[in-house]
N, C-alpha and C. Protein backbone atom coordinates (compact mmCIF):
# COMPACT_ATOMS: atom_id res chain seq x y z
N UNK A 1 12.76 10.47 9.04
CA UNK A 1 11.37 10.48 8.66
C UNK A 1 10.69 9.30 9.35
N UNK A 2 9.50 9.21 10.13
CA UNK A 2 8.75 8.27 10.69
C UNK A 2 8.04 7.58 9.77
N UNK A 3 7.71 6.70 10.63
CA UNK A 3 6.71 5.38 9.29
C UNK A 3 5.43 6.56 9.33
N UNK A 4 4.69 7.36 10.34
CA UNK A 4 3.27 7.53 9.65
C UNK A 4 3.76 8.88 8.85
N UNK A 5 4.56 9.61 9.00
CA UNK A 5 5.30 10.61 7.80
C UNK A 5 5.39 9.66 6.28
N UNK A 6 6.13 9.14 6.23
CA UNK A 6 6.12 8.39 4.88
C UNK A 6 4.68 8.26 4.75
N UNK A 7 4.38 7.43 5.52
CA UNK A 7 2.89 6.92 4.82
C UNK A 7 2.12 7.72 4.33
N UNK A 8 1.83 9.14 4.83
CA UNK A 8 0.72 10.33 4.32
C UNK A 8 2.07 10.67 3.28
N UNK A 9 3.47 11.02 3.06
CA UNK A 9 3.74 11.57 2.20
C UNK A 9 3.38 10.98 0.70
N UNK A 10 3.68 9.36 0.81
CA UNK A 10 3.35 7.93 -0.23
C UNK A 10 1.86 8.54 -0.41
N UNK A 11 0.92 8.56 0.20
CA UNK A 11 -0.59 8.33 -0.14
C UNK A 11 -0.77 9.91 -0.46
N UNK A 12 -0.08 11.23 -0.27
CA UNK A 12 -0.32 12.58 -0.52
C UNK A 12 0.41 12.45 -2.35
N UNK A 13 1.40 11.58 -2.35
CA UNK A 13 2.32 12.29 -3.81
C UNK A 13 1.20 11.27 -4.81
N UNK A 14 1.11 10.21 -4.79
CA UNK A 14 0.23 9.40 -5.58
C UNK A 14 -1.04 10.12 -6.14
N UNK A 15 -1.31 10.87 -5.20
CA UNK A 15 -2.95 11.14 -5.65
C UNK A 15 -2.72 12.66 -6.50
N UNK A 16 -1.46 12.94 -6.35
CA UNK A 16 -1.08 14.22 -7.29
C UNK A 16 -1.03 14.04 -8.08
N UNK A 17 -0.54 14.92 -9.60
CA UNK A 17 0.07 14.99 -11.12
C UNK A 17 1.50 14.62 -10.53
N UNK A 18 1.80 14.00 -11.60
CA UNK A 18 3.60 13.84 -11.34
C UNK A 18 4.08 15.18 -11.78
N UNK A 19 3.76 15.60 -13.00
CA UNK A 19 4.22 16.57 -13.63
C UNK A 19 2.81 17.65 -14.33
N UNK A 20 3.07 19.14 -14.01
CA UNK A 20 2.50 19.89 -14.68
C UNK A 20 2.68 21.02 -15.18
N UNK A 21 2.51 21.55 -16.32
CA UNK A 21 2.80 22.66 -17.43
C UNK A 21 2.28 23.94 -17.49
N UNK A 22 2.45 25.01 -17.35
CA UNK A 22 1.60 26.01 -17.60
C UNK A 22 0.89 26.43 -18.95
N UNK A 23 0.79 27.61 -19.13
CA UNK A 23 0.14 28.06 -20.75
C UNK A 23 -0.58 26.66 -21.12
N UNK A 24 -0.11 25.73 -21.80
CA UNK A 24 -0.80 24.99 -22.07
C UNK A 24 -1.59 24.02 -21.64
N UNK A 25 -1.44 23.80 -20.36
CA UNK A 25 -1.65 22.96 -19.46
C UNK A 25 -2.15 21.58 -19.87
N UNK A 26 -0.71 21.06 -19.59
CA UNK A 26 -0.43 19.84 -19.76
C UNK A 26 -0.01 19.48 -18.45
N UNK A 27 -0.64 17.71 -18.07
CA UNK A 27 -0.95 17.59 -16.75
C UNK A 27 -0.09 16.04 -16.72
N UNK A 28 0.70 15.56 -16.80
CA UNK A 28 0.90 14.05 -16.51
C UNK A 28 1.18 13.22 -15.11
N UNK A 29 -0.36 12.32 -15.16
CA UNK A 29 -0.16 11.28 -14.42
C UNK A 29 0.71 10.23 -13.72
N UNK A 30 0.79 9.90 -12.80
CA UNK A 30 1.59 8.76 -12.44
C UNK A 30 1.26 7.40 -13.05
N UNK A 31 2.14 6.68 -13.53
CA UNK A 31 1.52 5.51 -14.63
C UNK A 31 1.19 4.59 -12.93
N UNK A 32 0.30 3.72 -13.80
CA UNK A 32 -0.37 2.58 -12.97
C UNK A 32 0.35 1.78 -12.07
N UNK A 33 2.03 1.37 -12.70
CA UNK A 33 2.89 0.19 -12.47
C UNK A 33 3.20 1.20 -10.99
N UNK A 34 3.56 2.32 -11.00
CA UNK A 34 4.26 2.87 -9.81
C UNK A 34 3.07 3.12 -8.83
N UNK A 35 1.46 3.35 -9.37
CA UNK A 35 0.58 3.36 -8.05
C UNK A 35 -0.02 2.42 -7.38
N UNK A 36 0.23 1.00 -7.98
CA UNK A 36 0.29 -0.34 -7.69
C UNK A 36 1.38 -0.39 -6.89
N UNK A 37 2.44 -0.17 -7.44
CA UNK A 37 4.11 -0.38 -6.31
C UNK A 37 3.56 0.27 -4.86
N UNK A 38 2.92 1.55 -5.11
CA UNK A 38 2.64 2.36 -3.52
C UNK A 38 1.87 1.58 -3.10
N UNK A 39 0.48 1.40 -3.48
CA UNK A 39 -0.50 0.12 -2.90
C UNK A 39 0.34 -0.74 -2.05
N UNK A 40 0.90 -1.43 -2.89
CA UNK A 40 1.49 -2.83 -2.43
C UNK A 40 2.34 -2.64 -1.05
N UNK A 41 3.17 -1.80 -1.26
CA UNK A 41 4.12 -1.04 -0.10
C UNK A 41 3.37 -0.53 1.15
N UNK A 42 1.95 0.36 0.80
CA UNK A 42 1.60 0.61 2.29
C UNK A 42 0.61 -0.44 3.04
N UNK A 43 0.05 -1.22 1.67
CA UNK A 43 -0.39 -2.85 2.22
C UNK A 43 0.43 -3.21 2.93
N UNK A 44 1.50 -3.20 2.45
CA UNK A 44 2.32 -4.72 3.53
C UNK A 44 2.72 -3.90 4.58
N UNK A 45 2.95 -2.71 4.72
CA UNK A 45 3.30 -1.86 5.75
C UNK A 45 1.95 -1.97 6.92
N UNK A 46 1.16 -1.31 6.44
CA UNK A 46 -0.28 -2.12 7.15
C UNK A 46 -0.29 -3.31 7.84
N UNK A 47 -0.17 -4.66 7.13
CA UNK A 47 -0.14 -6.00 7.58
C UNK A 47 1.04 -6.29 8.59
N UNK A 48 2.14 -5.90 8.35
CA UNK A 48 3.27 -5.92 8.79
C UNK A 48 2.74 -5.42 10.39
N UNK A 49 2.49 -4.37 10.64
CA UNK A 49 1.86 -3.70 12.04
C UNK A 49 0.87 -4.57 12.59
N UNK A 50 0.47 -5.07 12.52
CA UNK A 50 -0.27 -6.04 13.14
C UNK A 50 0.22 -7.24 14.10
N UNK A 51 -0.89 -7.57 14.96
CA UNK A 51 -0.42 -8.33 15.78
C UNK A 51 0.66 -9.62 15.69
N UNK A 52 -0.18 -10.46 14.36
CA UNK A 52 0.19 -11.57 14.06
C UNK A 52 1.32 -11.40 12.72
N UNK A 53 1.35 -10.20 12.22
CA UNK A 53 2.31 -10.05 11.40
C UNK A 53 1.64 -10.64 10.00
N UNK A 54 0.39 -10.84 9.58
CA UNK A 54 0.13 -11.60 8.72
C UNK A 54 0.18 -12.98 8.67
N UNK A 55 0.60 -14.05 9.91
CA UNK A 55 0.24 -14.71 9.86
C UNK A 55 -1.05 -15.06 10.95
N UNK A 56 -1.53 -16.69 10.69
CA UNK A 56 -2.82 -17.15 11.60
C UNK A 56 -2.23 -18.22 12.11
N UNK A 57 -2.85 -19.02 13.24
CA UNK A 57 -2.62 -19.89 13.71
C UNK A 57 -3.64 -20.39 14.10
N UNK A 58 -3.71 -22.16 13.51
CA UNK A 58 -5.36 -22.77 14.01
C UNK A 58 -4.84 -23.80 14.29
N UNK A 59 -6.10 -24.35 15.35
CA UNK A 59 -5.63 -25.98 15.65
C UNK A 59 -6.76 -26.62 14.51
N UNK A 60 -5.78 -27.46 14.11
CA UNK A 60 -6.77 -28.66 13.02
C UNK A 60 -7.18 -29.60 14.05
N UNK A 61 -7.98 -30.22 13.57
CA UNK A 61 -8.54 -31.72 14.30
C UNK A 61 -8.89 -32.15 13.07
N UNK A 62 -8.68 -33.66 13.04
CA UNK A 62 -8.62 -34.56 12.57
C UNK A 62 -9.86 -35.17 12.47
N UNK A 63 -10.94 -35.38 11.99
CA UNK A 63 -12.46 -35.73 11.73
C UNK A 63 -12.00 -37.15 12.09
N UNK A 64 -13.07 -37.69 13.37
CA UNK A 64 -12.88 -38.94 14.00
C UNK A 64 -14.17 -39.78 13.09
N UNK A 65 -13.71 -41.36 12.70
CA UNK A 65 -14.49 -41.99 12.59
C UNK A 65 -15.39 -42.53 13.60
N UNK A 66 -17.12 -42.84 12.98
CA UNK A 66 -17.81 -43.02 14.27
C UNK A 66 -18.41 -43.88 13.58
């Protein structure tokens, strides 16, 4: 499976019912803790692809007395 496969499969199952019932139709959600876990996962997957990897690099200078 490729990273942009996962990624639409992660962002396709989240936005579904986890579980659903007929006749009565009963529908249950994915609780919060696990669509936070996906967040977090295709965030850093995101950041991760990037140039700098999430990090920066600056030059400081030192404020000269005058």
């Amino acid at each position: 499976m490729t990273d942009s496969t996962l990624k639409t499969t992660i962002t396709t199952v989240a936005g579904q019912p986890k579980s659903a019932s007929g006749d009565s139709i009963a529908v249950t959600q994915h609780s919060i803790p696990e669509l936070i876990e996906a967040d977090k996962y295709l965030t850093g997957q995101a950041a991760a692809s990037t140039d700098c990897m999430g990090l920066r690099f600056r030059k400081v200078k030192n404020p000269s007395a005058v």
